[in-house]
PDB file of N, CA and C in Angstrom:
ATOM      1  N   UNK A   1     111.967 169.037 124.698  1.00  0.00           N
ATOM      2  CA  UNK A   1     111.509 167.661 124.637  1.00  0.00           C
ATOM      3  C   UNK A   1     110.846 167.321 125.960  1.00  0.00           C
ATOM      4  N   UNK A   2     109.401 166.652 125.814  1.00  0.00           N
ATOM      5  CA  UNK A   2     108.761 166.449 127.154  1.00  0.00           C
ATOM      6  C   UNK A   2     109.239 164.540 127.531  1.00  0.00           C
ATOM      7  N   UNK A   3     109.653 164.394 128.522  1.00  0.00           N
ATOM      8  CA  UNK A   3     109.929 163.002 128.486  1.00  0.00           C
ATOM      9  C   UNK A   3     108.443 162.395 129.716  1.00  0.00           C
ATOM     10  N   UNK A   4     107.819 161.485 129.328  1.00  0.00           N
ATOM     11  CA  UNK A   4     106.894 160.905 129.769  1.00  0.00           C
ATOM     12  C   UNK A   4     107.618 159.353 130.622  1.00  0.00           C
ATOM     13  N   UNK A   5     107.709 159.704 132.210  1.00  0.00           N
ATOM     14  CA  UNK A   5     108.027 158.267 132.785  1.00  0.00           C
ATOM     15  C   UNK A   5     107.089 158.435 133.752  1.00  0.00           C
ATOM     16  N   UNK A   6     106.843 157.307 133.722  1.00  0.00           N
ATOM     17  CA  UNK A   6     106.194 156.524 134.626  1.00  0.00           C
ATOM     18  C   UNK A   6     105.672 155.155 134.352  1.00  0.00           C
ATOM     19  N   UNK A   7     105.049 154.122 135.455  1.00  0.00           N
ATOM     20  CA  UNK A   7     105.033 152.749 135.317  1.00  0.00           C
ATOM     21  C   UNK A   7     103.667 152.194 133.962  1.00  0.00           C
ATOM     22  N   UNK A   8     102.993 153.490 134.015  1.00  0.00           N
ATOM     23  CA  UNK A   8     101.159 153.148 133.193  1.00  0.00           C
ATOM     24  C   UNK A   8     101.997 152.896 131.781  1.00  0.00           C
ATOM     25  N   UNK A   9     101.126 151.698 131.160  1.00  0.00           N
ATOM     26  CA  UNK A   9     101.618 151.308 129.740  1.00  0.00           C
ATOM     27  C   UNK A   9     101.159 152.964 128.672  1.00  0.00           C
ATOM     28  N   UNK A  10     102.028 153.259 128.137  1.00  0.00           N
ATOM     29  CA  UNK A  10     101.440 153.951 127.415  1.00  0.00           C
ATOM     30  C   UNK A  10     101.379 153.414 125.868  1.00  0.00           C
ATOM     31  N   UNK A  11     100.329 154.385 124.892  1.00  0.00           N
ATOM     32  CA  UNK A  11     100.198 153.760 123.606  1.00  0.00           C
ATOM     33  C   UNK A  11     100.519 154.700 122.537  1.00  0.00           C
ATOM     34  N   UNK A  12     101.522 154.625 121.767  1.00  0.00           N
ATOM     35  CA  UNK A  12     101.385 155.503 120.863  1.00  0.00           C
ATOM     36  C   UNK A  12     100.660 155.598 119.451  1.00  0.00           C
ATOM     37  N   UNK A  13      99.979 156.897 119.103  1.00  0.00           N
ATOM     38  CA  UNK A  13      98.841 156.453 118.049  1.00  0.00           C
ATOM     39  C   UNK A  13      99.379 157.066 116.795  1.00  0.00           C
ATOM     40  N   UNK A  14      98.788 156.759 115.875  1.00  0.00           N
ATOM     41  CA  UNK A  14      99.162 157.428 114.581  1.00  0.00           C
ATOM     42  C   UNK A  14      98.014 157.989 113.933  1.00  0.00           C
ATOM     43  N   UNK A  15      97.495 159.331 114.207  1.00  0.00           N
ATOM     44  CA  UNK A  15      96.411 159.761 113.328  1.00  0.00           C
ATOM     45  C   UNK A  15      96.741 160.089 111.959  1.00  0.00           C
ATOM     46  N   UNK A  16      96.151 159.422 111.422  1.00  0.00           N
ATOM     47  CA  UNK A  16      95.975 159.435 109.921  1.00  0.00           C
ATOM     48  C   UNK A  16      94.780 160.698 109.478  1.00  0.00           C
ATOM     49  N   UNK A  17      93.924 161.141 110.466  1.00  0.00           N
ATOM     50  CA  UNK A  17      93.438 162.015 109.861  1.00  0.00           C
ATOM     51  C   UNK A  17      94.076 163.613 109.854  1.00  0.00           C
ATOM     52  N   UNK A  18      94.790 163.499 110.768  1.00  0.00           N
ATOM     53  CA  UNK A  18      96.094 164.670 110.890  1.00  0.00           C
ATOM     54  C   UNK A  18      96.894 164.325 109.435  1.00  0.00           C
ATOM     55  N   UNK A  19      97.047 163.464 109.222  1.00  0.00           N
ATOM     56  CA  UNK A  19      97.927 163.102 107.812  1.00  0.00           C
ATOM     57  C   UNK A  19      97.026 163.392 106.577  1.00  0.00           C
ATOM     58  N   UNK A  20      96.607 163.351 106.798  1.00  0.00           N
ATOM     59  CA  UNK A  20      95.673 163.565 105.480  1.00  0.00           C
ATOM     60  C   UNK A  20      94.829 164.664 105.396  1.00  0.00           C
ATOM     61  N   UNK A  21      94.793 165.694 106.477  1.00  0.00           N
ATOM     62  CA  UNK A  21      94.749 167.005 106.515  1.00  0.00           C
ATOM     63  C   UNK A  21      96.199 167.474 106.230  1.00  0.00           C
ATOM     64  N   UNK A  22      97.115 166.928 106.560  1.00  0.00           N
ATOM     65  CA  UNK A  22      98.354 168.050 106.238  1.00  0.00           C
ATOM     66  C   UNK A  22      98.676 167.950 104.950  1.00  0.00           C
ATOM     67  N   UNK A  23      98.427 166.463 104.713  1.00  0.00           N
ATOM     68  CA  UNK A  23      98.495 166.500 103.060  1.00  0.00           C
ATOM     69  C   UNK A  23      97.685 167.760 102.126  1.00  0.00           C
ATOM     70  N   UNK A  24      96.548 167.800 102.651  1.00  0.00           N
ATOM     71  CA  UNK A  24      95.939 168.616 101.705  1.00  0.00           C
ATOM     72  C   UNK A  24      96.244 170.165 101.891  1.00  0.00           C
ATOM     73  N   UNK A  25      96.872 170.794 103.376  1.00  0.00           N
ATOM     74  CA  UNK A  25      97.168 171.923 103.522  1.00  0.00           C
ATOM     75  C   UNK A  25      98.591 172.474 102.729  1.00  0.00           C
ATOM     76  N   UNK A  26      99.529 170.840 102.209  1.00  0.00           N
ATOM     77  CA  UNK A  26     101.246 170.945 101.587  1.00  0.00           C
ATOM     78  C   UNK A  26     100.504 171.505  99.888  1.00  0.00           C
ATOM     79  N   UNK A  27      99.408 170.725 100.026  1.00  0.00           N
ATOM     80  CA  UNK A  27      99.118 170.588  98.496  1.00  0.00           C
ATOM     81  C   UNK A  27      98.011 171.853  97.889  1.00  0.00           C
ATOM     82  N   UNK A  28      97.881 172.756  98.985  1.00  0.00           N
ATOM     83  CA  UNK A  28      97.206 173.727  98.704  1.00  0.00           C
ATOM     84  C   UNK A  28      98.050 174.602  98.657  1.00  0.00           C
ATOM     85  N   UNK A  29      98.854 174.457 100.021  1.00  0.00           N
ATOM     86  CA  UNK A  29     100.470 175.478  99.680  1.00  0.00           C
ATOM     87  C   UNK A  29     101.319 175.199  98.284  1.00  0.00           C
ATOM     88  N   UNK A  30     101.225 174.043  97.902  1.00  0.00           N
ATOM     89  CA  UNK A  30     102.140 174.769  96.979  1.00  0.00           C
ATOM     90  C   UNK A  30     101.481 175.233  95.776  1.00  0.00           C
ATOM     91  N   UNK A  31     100.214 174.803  95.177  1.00  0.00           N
ATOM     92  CA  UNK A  31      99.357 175.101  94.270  1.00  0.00           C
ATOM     93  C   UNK A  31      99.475 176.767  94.433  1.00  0.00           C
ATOM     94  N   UNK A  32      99.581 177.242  95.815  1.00  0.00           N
ATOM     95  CA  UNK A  32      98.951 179.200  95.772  1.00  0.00           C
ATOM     96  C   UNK A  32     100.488 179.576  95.811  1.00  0.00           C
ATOM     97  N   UNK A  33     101.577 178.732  96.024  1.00  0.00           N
ATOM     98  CA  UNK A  33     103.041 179.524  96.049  1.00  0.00           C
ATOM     99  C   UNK A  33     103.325 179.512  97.385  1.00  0.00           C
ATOM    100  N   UNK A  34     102.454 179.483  98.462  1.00  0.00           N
ATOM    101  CA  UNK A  34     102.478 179.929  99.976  1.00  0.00           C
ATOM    102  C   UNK A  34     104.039 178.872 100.383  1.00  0.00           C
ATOM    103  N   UNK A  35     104.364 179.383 101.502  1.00  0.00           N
ATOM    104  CA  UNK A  35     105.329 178.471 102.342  1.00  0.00           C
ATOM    105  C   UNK A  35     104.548 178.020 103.680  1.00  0.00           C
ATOM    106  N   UNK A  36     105.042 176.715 103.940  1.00  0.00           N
ATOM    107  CA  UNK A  36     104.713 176.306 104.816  1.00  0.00           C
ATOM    108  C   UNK A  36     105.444 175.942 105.620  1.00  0.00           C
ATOM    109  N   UNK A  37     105.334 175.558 106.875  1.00  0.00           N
ATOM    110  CA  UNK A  37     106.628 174.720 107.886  1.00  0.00           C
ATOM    111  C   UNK A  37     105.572 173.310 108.992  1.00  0.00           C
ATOM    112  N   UNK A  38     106.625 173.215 109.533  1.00  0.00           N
ATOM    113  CA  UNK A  38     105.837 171.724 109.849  1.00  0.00           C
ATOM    114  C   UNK A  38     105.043 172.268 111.376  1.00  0.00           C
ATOM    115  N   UNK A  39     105.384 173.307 111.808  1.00  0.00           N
ATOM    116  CA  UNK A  39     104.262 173.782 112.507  1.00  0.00           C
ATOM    117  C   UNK A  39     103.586 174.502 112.330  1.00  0.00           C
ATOM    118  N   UNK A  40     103.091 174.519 110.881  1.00  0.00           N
ATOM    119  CA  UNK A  40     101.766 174.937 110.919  1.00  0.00           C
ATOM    120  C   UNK A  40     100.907 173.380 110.345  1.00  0.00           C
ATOM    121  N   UNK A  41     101.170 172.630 110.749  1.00  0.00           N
ATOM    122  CA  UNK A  41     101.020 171.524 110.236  1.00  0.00           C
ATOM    123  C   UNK A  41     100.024 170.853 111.650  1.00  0.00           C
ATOM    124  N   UNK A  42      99.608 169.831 111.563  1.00  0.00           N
ATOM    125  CA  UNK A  42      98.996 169.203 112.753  1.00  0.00           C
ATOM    126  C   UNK A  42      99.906 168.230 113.422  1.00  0.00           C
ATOM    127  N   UNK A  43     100.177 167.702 114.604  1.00  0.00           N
ATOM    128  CA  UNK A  43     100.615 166.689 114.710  1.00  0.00           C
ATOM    129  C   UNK A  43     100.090 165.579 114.679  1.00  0.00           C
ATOM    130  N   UNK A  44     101.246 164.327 114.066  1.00  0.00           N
ATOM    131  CA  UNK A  44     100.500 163.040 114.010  1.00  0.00           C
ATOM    132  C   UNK A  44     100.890 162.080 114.611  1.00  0.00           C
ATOM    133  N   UNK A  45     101.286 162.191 116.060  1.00  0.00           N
ATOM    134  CA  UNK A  45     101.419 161.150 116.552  1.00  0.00           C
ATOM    135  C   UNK A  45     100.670 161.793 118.061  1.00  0.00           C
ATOM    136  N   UNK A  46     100.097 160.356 118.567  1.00  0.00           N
ATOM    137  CA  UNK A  46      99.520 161.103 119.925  1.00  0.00           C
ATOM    138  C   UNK A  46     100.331 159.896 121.110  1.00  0.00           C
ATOM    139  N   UNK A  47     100.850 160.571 122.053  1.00  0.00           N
ATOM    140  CA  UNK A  47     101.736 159.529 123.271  1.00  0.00           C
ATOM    141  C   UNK A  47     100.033 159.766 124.163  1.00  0.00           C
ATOM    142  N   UNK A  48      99.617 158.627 124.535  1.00  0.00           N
ATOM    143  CA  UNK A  48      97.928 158.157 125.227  1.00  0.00           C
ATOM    144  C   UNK A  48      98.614 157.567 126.343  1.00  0.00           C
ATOM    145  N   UNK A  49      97.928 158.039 127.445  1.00  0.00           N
ATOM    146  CA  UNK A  49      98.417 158.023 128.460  1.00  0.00           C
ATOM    147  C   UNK A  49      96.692 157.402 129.795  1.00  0.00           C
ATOM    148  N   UNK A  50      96.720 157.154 130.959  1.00  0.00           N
ATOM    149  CA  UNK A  50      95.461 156.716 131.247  1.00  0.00           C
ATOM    150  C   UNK A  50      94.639 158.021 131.689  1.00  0.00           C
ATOM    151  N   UNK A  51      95.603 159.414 131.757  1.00  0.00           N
ATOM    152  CA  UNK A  51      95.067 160.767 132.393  1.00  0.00           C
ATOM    153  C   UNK A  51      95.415 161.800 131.333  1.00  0.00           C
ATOM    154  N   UNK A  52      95.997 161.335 129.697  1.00  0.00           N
ATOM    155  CA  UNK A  52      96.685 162.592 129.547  1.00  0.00           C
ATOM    156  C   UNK A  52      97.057 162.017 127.969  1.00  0.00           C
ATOM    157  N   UNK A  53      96.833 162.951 126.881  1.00  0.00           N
ATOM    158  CA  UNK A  53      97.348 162.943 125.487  1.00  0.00           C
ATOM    159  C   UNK A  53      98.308 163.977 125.495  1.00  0.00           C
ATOM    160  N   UNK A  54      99.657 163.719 124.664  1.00  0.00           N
ATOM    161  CA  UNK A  54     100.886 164.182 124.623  1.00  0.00           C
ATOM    162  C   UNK A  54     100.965 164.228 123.098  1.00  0.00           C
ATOM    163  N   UNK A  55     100.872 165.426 122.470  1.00  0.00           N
ATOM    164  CA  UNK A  55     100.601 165.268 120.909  1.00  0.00           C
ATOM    165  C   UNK A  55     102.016 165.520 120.177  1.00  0.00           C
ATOM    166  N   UNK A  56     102.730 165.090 118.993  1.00  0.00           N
ATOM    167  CA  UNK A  56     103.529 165.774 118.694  1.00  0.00           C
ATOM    168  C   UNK A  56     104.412 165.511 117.152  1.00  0.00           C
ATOM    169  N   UNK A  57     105.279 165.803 116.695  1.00  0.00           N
ATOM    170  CA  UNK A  57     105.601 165.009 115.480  1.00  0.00           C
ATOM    171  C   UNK A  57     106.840 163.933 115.351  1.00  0.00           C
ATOM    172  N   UNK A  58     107.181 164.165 116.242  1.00  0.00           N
ATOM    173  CA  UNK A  58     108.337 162.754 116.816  1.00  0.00           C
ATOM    174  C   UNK A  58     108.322 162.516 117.929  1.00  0.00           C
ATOM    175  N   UNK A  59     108.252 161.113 118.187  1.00  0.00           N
ATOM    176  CA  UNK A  59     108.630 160.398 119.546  1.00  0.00           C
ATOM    177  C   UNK A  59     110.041 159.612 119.636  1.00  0.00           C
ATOM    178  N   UNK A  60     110.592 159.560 120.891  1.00  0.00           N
ATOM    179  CA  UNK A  60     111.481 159.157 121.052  1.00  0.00           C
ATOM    180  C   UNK A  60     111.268 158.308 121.931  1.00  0.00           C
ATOM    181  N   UNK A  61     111.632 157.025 121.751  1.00  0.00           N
ATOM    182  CA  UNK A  61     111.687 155.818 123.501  1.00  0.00           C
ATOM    183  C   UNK A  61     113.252 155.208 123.744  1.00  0.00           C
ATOM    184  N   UNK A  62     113.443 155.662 124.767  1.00  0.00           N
ATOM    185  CA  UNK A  62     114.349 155.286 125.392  1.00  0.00           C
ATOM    186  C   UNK A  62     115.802 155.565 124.366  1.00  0.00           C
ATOM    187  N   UNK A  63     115.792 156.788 123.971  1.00  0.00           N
ATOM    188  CA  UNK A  63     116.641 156.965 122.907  1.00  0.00           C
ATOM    189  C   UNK A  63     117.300 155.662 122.049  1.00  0.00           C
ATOM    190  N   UNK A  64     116.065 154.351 121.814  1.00  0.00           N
ATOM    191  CA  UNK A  64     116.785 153.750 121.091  1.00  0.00           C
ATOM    192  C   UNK A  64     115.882 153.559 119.804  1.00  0.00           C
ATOM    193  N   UNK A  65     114.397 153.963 119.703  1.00  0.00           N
ATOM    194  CA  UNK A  65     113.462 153.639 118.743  1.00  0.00           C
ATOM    195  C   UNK A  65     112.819 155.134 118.479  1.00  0.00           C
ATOM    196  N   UNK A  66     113.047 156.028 117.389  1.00  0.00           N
ATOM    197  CA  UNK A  66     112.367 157.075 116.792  1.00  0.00           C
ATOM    198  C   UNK A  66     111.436 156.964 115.826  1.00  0.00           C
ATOM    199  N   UNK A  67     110.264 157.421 116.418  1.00  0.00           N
ATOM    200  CA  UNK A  67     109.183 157.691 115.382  1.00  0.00           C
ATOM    201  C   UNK A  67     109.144 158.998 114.504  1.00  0.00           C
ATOM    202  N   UNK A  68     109.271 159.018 113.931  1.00  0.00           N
ATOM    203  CA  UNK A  68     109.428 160.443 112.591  1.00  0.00           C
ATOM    204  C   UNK A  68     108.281 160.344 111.775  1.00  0.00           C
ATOM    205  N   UNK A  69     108.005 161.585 111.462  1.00  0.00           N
ATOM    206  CA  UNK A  69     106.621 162.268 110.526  1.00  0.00           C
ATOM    207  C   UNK A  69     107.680 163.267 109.770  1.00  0.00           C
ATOM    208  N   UNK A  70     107.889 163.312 108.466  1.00  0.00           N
ATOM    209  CA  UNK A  70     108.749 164.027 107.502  1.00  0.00           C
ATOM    210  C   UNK A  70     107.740 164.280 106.543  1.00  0.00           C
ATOM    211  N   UNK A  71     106.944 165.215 106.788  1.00  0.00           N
ATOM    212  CA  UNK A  71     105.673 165.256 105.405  1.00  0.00           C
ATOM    213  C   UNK A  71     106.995 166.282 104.300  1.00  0.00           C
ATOM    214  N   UNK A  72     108.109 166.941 104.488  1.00  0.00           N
ATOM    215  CA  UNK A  72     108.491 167.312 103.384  1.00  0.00           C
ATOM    216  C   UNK A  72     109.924 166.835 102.985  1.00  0.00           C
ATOM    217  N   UNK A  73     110.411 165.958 103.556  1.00  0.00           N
ATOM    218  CA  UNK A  73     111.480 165.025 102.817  1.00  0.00           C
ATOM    219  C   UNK A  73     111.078 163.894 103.286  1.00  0.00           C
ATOM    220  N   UNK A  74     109.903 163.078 102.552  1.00  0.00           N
ATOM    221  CA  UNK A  74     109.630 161.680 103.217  1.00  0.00           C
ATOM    222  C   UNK A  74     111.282 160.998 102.129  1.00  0.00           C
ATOM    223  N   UNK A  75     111.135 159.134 102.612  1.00  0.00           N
ATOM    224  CA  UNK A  75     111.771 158.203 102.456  1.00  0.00           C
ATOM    225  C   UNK A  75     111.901 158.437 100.609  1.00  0.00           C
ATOM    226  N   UNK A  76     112.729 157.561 100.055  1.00  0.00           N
ATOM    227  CA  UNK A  76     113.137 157.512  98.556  1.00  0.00           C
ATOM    228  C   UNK A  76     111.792 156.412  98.430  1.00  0.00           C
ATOM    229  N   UNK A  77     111.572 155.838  99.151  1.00  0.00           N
ATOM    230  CA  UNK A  77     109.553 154.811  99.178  1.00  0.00           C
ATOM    231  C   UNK A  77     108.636 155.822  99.039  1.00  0.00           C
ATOM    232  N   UNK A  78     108.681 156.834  99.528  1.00  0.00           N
ATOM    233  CA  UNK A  78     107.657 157.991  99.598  1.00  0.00           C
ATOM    234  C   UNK A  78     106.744 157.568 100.853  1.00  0.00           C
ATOM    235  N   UNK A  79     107.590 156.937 101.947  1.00  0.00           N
ATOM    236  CA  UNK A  79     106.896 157.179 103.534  1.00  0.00           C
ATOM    237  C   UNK A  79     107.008 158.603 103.644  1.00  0.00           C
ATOM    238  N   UNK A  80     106.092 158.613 104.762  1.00  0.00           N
ATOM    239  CA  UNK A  80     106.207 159.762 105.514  1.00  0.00           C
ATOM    240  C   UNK A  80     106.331 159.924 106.985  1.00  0.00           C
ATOM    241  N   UNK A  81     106.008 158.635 107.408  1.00  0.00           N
ATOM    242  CA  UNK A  81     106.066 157.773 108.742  1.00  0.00           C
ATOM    243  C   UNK A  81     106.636 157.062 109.119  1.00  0.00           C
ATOM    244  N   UNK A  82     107.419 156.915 109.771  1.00  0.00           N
ATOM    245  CA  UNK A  82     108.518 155.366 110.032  1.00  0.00           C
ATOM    246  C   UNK A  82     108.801 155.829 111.343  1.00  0.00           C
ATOM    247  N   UNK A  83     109.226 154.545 111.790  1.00  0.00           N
ATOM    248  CA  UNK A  83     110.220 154.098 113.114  1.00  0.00           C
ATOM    249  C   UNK A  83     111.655 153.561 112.410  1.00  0.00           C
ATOM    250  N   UNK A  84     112.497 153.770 113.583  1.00  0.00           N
ATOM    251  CA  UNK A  84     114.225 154.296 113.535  1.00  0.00           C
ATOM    252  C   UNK A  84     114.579 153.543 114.232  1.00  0.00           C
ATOM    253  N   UNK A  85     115.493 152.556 114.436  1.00  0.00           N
ATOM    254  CA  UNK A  85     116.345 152.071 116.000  1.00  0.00           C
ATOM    255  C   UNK A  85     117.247 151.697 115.229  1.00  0.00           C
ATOM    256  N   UNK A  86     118.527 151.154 116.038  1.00  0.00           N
ATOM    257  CA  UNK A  86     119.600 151.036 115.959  1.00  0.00           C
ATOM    258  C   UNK A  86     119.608 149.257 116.274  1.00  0.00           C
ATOM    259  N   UNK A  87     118.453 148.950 117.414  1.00  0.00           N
ATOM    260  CA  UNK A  87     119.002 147.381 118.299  1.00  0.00           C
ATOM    261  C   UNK A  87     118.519 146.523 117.178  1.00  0.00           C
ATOM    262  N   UNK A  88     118.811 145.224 117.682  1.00  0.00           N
ATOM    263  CA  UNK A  88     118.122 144.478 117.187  1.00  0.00           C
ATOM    264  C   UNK A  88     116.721 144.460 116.550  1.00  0.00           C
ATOM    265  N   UNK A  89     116.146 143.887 115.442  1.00  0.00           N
ATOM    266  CA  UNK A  89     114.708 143.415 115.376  1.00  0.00           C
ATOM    267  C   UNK A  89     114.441 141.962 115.389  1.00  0.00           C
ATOM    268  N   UNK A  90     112.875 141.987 116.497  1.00  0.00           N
ATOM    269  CA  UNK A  90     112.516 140.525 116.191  1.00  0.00           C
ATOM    270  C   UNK A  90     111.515 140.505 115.316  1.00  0.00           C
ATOM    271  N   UNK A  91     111.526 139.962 114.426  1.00  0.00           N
ATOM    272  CA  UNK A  91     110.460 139.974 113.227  1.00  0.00           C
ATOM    273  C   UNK A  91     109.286 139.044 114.013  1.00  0.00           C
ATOM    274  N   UNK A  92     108.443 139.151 114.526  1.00  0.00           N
ATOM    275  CA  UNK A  92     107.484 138.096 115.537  1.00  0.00           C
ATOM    276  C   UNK A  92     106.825 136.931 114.159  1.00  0.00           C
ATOM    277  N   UNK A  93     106.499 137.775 112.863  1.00  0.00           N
ATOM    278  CA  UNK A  93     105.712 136.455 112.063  1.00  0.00           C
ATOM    279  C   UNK A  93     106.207 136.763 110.924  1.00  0.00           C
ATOM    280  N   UNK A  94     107.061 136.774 110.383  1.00  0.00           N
ATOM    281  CA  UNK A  94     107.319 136.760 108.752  1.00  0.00           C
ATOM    282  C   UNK A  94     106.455 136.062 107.849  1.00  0.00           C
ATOM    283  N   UNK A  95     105.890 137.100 107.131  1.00  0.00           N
ATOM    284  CA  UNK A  95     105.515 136.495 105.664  1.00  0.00           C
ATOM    285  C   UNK A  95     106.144 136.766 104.455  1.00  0.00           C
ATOM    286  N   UNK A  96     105.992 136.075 103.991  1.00  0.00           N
ATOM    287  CA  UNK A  96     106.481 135.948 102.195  1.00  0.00           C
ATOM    288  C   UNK A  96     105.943 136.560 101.241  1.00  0.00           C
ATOM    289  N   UNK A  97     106.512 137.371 100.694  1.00  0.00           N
ATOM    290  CA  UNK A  97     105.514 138.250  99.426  1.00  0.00           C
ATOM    291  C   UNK A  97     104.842 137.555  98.124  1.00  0.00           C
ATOM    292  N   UNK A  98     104.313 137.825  98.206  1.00  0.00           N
ATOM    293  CA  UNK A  98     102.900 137.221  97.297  1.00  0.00           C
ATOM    294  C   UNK A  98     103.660 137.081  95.611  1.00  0.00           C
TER     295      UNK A  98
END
């Protein structure tokens, strides 16, 4: 695990075009029988930094908020992407479903 400290805000990204390439590499694997694993996969999250991209398939902050990429046991929703914590949430604007 690489841990990234220092004071520069960093941003974490979510490429979707990594996602939607791996999609099509799960869905070619299983069409030919092949096996796959999640590194042969791309990663989809990038830690952006002001000198430096940190690529990978989970992030961790401050061991209290996990970002997870599960392209082969996503959620019973059929995510494949989510964030994890344990603390509190502040919901900043709630809306109401339509």
């Amino acid at each position: 695990m690489t841990c990234i400290t220092n004071t520069n805000t960093k941003k974490i990204h979510v490429n979707q075009h990594n996602i939607k390439h791996n999609n099509k590499l799960i869905k070619q694997a299983n069409e030919s029988g092949e096996s796959i694993t999640i590194n042969d996969l791309k990663p989809v999250f990038t830690v952006k930094e002001y000198n430096r991209n940190t690529y990978a398939y989970q992030v961790m902050v401050n061991d209290s908020l996990r970002l997870t990429y599960s392209p082969f046991k996503p959620l019973s929703c059929g995510a494949h992407v989510w964030l994890e914590t344990k603390d509190n949430v502040q919901i900043v604007q709630p809306v109401q479903p339509a």
